[in-house]
N, C-alpha and C. Protein backbone atom coordinates (compact mmCIF):
# COMPACT_ATOMS: atom_id res chain seq x y z
N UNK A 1 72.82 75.70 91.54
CA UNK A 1 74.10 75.44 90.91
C UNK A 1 75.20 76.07 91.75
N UNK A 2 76.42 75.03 92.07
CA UNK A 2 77.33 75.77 92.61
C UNK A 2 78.53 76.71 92.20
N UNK A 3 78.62 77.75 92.37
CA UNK A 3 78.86 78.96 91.92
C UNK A 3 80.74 78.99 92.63
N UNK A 4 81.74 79.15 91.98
CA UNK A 4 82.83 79.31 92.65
C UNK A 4 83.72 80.69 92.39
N UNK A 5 84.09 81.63 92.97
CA UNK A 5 84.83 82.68 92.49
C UNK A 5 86.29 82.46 93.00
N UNK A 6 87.17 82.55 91.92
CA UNK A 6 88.63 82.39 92.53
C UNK A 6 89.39 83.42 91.90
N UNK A 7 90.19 84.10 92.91
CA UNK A 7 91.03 85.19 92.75
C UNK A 7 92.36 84.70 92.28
N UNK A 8 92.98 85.25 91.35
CA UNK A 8 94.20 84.91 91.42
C UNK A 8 95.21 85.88 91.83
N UNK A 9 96.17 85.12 92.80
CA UNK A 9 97.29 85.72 93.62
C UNK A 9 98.42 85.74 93.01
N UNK A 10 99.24 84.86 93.42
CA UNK A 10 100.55 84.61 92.86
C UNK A 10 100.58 83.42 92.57
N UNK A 11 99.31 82.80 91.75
CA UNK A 11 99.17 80.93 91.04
C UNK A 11 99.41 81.59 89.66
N UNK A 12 100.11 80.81 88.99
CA UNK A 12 100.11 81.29 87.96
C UNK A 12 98.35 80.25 87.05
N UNK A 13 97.74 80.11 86.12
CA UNK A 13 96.28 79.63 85.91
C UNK A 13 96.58 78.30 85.57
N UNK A 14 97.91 77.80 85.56
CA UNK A 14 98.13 76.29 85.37
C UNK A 14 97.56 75.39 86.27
N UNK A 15 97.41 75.81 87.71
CA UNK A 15 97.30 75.06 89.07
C UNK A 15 95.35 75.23 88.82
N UNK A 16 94.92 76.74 88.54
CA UNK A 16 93.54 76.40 88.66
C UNK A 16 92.43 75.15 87.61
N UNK A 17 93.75 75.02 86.20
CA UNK A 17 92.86 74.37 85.33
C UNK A 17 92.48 72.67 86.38
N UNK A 18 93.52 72.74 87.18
CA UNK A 18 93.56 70.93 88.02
C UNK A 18 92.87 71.55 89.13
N UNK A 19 92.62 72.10 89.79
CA UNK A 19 91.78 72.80 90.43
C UNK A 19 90.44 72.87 90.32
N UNK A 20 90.22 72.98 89.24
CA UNK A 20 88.86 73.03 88.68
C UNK A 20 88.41 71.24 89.10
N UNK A 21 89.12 70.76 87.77
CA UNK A 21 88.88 68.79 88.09
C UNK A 21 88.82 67.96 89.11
N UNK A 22 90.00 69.24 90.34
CA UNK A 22 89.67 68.54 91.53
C UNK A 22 88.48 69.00 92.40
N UNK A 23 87.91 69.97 92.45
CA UNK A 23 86.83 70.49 92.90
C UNK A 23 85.60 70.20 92.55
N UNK A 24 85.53 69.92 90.97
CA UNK A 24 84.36 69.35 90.20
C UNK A 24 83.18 70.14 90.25
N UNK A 25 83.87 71.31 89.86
CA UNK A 25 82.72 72.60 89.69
C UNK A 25 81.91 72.70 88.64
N UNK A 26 80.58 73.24 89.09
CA UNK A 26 79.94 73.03 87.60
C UNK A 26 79.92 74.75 87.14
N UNK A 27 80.66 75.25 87.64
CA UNK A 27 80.61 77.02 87.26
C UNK A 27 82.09 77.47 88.58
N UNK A 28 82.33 78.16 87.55
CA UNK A 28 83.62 79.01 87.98
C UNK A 28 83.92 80.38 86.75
N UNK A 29 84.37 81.03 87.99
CA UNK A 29 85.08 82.34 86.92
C UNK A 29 85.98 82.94 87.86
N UNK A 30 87.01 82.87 87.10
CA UNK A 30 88.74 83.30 87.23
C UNK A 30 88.73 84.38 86.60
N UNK A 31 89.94 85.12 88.01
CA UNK A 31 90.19 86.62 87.64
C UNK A 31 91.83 86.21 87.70
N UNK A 32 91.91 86.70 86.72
CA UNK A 32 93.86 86.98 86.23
C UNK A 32 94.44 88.46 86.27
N UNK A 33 95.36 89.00 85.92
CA UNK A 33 95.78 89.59 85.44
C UNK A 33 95.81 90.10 84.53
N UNK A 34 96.12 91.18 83.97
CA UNK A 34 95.84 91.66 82.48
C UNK A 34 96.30 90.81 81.45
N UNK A 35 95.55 90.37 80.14
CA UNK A 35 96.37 89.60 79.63
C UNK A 35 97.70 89.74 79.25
N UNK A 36 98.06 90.79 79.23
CA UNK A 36 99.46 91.09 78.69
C UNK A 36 100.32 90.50 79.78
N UNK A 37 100.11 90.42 81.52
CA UNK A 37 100.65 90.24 82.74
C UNK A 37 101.22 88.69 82.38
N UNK A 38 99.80 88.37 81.71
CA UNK A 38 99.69 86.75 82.26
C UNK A 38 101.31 86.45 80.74
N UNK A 39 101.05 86.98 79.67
CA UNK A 39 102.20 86.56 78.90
C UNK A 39 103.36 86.50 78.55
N UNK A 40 103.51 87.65 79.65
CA UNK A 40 104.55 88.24 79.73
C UNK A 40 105.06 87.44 81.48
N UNK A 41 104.69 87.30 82.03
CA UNK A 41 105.05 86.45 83.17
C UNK A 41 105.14 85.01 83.67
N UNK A 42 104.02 84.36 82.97
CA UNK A 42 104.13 83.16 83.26
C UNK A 42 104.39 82.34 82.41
N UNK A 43 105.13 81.52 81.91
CA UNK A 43 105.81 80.82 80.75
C UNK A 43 104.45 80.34 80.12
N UNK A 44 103.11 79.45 80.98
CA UNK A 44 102.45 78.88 80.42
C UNK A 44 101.12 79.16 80.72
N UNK A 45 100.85 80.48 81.03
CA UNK A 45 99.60 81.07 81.29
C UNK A 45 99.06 81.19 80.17
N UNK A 46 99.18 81.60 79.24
CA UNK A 46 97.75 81.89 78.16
C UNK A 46 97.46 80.54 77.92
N UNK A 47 98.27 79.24 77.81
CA UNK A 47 98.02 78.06 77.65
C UNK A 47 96.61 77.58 78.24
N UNK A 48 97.40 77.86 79.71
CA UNK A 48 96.16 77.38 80.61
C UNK A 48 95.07 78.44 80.80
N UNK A 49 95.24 79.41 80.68
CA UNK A 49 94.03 80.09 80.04
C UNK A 49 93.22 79.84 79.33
N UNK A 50 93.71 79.92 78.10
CA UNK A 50 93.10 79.51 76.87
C UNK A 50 91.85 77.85 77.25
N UNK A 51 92.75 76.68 78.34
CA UNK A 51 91.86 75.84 78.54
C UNK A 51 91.08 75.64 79.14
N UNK A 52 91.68 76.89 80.74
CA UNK A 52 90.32 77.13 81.33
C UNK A 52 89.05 77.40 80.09
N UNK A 53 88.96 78.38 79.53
CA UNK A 53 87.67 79.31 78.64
C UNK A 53 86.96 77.46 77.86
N UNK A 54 88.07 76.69 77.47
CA UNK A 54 87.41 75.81 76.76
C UNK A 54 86.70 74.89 77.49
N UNK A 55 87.27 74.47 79.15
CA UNK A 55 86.32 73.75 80.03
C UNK A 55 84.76 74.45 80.25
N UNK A 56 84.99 75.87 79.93
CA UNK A 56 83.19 76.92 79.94
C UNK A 56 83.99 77.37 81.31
N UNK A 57 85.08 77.64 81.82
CA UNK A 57 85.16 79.12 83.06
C UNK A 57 85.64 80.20 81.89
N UNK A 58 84.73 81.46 83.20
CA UNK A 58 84.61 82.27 82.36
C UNK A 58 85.94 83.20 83.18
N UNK A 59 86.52 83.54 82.65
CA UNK A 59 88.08 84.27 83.01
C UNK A 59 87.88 85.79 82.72
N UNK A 60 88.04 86.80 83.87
CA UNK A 60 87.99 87.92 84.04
C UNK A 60 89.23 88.84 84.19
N UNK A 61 89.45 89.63 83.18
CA UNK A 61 90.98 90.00 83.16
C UNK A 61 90.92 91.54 84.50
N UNK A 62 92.07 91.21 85.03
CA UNK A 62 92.27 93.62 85.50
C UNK A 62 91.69 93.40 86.76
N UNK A 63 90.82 92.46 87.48
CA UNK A 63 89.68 92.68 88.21
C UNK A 63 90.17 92.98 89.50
N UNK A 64 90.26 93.96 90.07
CA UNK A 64 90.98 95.03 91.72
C UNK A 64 89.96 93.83 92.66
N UNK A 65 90.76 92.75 93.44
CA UNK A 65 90.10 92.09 94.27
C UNK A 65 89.51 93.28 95.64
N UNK A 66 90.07 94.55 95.71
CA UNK A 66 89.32 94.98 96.78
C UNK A 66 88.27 96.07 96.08
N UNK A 67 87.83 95.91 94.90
CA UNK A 67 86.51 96.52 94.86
C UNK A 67 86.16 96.25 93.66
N UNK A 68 85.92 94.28 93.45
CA UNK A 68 85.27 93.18 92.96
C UNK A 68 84.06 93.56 93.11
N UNK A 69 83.39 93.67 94.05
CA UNK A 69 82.01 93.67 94.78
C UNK A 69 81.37 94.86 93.67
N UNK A 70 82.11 95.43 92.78
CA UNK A 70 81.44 96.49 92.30
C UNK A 70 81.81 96.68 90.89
N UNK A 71 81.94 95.28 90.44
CA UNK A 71 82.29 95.11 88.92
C UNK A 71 81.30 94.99 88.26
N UNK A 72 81.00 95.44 87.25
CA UNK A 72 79.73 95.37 86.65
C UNK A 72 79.28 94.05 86.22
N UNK A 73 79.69 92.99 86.20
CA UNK A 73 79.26 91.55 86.39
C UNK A 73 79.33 90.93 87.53
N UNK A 74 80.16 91.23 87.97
CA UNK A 74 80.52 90.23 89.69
C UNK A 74 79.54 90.65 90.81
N UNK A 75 78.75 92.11 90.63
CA UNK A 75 78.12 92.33 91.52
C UNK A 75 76.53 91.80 90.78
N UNK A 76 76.32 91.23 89.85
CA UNK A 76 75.21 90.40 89.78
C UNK A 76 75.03 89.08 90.10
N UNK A 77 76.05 88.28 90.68
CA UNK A 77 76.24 87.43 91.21
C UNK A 77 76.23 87.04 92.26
N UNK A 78 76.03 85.91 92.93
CA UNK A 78 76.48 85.44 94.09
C UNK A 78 77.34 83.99 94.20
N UNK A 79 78.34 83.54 95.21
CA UNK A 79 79.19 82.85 95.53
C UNK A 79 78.71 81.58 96.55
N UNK A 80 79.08 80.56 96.28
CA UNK A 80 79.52 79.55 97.05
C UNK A 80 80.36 79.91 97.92
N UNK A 81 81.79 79.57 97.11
CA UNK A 81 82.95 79.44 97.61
C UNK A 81 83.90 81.11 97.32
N UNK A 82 84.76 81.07 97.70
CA UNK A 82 85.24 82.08 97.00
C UNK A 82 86.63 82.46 97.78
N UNK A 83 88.04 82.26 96.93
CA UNK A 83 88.95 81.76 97.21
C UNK A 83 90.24 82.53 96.62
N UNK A 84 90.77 82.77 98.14
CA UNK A 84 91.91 83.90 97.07
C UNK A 84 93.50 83.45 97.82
N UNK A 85 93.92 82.79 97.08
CA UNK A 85 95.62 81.79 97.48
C UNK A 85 96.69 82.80 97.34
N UNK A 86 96.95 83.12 98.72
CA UNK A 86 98.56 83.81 99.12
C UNK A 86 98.69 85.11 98.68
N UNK A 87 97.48 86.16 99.60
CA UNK A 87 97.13 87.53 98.77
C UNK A 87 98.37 88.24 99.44
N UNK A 88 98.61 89.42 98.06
CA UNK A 88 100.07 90.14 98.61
C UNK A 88 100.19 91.09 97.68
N UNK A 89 100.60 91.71 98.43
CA UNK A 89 100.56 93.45 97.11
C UNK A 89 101.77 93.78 96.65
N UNK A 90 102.48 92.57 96.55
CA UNK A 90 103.92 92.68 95.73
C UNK A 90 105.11 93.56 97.15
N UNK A 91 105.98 93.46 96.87
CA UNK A 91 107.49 93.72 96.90
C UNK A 91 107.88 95.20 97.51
N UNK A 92 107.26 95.92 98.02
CA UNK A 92 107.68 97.60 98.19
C UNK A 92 108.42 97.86 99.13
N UNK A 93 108.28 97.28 99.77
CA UNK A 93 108.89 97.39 101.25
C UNK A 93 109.59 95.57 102.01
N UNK A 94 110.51 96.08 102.81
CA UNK A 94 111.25 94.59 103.50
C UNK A 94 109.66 93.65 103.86
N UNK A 95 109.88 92.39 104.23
CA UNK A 95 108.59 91.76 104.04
C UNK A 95 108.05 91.68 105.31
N UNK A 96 109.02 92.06 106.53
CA UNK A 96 108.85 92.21 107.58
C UNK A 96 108.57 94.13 108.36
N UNK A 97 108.64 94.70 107.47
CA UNK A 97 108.51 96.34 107.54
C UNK A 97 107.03 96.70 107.67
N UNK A 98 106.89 97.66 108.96
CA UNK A 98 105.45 98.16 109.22
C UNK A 98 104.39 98.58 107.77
N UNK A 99 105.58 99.19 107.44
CA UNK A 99 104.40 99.60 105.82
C UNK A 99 103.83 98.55 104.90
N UNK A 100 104.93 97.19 104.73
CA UNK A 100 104.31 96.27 103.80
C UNK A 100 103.50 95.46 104.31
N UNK A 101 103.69 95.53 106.24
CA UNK A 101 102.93 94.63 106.34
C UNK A 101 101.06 95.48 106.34
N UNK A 102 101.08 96.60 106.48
CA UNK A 102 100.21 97.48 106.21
C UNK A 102 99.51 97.43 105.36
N UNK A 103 100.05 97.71 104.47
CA UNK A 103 99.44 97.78 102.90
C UNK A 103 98.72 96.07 102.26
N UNK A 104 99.95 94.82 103.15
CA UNK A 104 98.92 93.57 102.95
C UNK A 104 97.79 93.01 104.43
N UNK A 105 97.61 94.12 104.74
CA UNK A 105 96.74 93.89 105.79
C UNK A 105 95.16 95.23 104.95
N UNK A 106 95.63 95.69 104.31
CA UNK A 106 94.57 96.96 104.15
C UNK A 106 94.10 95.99 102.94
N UNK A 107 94.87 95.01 101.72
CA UNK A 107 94.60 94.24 100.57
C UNK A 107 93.69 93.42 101.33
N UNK A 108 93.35 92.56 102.54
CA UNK A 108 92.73 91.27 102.85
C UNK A 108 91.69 92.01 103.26
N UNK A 109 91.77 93.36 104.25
CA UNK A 109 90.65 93.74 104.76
C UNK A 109 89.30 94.23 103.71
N UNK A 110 90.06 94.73 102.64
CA UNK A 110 89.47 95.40 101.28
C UNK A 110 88.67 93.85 100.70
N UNK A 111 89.31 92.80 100.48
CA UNK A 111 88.83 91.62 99.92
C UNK A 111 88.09 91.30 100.81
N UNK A 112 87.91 90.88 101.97
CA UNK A 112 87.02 90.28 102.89
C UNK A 112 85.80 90.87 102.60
N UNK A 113 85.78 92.49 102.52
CA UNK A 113 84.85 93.03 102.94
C UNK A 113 83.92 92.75 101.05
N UNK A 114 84.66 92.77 100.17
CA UNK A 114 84.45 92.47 99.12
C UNK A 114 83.47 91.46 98.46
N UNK A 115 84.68 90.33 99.15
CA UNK A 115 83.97 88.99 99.00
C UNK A 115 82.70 88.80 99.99
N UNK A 116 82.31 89.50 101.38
CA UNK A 116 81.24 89.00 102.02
C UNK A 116 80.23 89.67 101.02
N UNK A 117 80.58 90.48 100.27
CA UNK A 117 78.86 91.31 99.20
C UNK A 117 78.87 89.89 98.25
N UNK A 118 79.80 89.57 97.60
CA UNK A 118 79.28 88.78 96.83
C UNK A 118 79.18 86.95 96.92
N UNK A 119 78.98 86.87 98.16
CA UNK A 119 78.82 85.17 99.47
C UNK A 119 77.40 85.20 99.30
N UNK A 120 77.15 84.01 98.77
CA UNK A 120 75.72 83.52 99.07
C UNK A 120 75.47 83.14 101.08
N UNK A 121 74.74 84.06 101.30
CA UNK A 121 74.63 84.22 103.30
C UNK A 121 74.71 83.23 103.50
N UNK A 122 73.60 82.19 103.04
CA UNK A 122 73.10 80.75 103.88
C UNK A 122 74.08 79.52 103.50
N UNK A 123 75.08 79.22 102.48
CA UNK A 123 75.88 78.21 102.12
C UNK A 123 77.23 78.71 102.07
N UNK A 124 77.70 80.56 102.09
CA UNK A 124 78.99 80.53 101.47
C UNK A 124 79.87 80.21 102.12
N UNK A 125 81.63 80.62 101.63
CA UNK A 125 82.60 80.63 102.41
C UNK A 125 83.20 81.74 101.38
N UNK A 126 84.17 81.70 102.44
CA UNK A 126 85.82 82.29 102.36
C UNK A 126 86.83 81.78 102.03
N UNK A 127 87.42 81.62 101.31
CA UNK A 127 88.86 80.83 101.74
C UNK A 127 90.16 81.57 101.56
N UNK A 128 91.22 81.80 102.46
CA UNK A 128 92.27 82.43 102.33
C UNK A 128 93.26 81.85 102.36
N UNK A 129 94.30 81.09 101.70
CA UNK A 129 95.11 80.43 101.81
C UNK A 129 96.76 81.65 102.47
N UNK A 130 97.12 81.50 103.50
CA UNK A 130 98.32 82.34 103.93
C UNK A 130 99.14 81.90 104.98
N UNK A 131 100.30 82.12 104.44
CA UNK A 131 101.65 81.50 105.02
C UNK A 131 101.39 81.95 106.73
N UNK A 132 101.86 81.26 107.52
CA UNK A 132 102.26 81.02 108.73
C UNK A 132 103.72 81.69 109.74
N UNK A 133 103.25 82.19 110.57
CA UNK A 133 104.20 82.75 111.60
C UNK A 133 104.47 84.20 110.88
N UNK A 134 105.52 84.98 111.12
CA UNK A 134 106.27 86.01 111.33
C UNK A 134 106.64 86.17 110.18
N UNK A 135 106.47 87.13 109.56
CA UNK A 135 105.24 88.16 109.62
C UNK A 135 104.27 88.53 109.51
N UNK A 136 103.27 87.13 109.00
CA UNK A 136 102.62 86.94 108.27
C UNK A 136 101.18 86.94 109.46
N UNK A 137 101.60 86.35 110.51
CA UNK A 137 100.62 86.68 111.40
C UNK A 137 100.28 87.54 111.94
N UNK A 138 101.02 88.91 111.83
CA UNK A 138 100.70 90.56 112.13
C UNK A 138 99.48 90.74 111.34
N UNK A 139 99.39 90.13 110.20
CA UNK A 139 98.23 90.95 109.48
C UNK A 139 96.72 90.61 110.03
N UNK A 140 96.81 89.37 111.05
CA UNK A 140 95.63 89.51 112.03
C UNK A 140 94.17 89.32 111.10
N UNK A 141 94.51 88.02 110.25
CA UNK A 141 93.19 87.74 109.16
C UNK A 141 92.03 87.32 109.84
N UNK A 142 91.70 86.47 110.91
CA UNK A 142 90.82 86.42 112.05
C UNK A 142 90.00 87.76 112.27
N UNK A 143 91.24 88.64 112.79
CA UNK A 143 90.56 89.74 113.22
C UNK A 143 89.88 90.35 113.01
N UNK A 144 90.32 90.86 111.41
CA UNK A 144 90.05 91.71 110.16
C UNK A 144 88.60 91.09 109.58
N UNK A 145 88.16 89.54 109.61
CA UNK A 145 87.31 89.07 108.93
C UNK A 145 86.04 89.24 110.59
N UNK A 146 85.99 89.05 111.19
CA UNK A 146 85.42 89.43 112.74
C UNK A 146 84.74 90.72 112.50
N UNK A 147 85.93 91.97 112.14
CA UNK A 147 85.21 93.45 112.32
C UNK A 147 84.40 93.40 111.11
N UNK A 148 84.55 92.22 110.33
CA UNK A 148 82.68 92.95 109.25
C UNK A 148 82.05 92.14 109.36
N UNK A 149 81.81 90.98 110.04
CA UNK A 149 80.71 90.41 110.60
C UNK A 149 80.91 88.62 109.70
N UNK A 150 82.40 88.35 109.47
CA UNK A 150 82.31 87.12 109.24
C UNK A 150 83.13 86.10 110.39
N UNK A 151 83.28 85.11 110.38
CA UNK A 151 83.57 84.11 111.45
C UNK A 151 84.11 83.20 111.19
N UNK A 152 85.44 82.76 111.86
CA UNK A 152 86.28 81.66 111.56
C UNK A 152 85.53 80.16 111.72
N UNK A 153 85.23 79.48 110.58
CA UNK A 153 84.31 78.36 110.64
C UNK A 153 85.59 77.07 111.14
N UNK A 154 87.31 77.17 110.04
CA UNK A 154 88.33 76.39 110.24
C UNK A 154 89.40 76.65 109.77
N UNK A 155 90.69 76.31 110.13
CA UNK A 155 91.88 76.34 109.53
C UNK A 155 92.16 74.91 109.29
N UNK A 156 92.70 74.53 107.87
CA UNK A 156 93.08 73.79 107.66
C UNK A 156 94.44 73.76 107.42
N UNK A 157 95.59 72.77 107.30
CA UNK A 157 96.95 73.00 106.92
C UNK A 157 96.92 73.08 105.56
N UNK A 158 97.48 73.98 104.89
CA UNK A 158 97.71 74.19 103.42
C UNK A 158 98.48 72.82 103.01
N UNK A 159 97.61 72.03 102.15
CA UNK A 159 98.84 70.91 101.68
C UNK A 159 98.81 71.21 100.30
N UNK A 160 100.13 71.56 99.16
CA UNK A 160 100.44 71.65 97.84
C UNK A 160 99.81 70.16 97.35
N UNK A 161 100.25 69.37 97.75
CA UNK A 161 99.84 68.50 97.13
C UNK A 161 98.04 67.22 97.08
N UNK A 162 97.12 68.53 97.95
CA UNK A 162 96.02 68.64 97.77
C UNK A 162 95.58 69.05 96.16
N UNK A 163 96.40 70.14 95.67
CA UNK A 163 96.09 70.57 94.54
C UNK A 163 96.90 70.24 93.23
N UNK A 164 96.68 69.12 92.62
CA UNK A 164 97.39 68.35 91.80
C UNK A 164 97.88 69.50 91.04
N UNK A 165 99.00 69.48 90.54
CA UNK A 165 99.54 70.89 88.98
C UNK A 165 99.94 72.36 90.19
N UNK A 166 99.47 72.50 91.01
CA UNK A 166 99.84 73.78 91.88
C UNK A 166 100.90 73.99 91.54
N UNK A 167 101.34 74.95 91.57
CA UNK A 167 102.75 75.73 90.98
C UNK A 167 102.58 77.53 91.70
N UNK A 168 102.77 77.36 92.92
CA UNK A 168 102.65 78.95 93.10
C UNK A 168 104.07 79.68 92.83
N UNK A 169 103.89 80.95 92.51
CA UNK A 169 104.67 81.87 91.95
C UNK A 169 104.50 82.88 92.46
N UNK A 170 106.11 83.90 92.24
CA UNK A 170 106.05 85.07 92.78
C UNK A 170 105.22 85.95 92.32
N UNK A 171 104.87 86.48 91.10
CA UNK A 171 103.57 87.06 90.17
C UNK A 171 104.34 88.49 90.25
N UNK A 172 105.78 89.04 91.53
CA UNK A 172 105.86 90.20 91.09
C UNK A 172 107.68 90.30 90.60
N UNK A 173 107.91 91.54 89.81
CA UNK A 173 109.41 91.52 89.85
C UNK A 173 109.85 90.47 88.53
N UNK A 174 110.73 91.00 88.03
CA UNK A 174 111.89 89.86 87.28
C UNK A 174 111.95 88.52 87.77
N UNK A 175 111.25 88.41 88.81
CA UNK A 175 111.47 86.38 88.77
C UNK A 175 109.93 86.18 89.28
N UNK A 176 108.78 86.90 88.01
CA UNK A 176 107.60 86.59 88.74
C UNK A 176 106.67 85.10 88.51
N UNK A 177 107.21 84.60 87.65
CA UNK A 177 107.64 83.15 87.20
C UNK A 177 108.12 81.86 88.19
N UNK A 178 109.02 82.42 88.95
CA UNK A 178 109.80 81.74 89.76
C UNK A 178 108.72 81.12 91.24
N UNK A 179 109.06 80.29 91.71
CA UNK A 179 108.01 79.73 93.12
C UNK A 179 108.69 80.67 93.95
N UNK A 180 107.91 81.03 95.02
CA UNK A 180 108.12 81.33 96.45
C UNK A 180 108.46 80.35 97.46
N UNK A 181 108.47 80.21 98.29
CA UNK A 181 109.01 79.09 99.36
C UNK A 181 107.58 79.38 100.37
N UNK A 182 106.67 78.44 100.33
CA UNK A 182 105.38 78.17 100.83
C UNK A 182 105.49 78.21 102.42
N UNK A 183 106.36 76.73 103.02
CA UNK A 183 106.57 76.96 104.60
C UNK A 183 105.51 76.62 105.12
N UNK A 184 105.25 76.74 106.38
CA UNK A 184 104.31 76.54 107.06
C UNK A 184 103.10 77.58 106.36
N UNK A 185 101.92 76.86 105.84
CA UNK A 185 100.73 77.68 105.16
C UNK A 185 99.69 77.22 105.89
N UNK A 186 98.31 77.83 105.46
CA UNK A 186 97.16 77.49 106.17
C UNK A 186 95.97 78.17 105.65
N UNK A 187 95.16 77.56 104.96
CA UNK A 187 93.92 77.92 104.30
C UNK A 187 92.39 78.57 105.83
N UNK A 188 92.36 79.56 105.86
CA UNK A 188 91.29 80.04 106.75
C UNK A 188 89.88 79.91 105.87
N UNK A 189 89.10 79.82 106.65
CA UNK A 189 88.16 79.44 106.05
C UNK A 189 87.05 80.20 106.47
N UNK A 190 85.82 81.17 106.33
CA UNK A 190 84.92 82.46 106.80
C UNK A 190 83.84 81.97 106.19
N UNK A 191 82.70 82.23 107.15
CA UNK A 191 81.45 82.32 106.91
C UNK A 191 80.81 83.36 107.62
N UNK A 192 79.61 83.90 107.35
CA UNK A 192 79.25 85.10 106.89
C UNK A 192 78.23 84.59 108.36
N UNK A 193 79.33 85.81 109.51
CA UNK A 193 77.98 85.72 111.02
C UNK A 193 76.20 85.81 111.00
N UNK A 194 75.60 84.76 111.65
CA UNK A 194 74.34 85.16 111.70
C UNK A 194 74.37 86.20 112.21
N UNK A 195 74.98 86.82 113.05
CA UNK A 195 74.68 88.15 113.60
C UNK A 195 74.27 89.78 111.81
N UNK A 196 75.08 89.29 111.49
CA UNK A 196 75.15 90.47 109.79
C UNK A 196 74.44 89.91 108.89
N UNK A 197 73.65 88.76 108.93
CA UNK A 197 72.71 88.60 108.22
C UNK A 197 71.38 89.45 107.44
């Protein structure tokens, strides 16, 4: 059975319920935000919440994508796919400043290393969906996925309108509701080196 884990970034869970239909998963489980996050932020998140749980995904609230690997359910599992759209540790610093870009370079390295514990070796992937050029290419996601023993299989161009209902959002701040401006994006894609097998 194919097994899908999807992180949520800054989607608010409207985009994953069409997500789901377009993927045609027969198992998924979504990690959100605390529920209080999701009601307080997204106009129509508990909605689509609420319909994820009724399609049978099982929705995981709080869950720290960089030490997933050690949740007391997630680490009995294993992954297909496993997919985390436009990771970012919110707002602290200018978006171009050594520290923020730091702190979202230490978030992907923490998830990579995360998500390769819970990748089925012989079928899984990665998927990282992240914006393009300056500054965004300092954080060196290639690189970072290389030093623990996974491997760029492809980049594809991020197209929104691959994902019918997509609606990405800021997720931080007084307009966490509001879209971001996407731009040049690009879904990376990791599989788990025969070499770390």
């Amino acid at each position: 059975m194919e097994k899908t884990l999807l992180i949520q970034a800054k989607n608010p869970p409207g985009w994953r319920r069409r997500l789901l239909l377009f993927l045609k998963l027969s198992q998924s489980i979504w990690f959100s935000p605390e529920h209080e996050k999701i009601e307080k932020n997204y106009s129509k998140g508990i909605r689509n919440v609420m319909e994820l749980e009724e399609r049978g995904c099982l929705v995981l609230y709080g869950v720290d994508a960089k030490q997933m690997s050690h949740h007391f359910f997630l680490k009995t599992q294993r992954f297909n796919r496993i997919i985390y759209n436009f990771p970012h540790v919110g707002f602290l610093y200018p978006e171009d400043s050594c520290c923020q870009i730091q702190m979202n370079k230490t978030l992907v390295k923490e998830f990579l290393k995360n998500a390769k514990a819970l990748l089925r070796k012989e079928d899984g992937e990665i998927h990282i969906s992240h914006k393009e050029g300056d500054p965004y290419d300092r954080w060196n996601l290639v690189k970072k996925a290389e030093k623990i023993g996974l491997l760029l299989h492809e980049i594809v161009p991020f197209r929104k309108d691959d994902y019918p209902g997509y609606e990405n959002k800021r997720a931080h701040g007084s307009n966490a509701d509001a879209p971001f401006p996407l731009g040049d994006s690009s879904t990376y894609i990791f599989r788990v080196s025969s070499h770390s097998l």
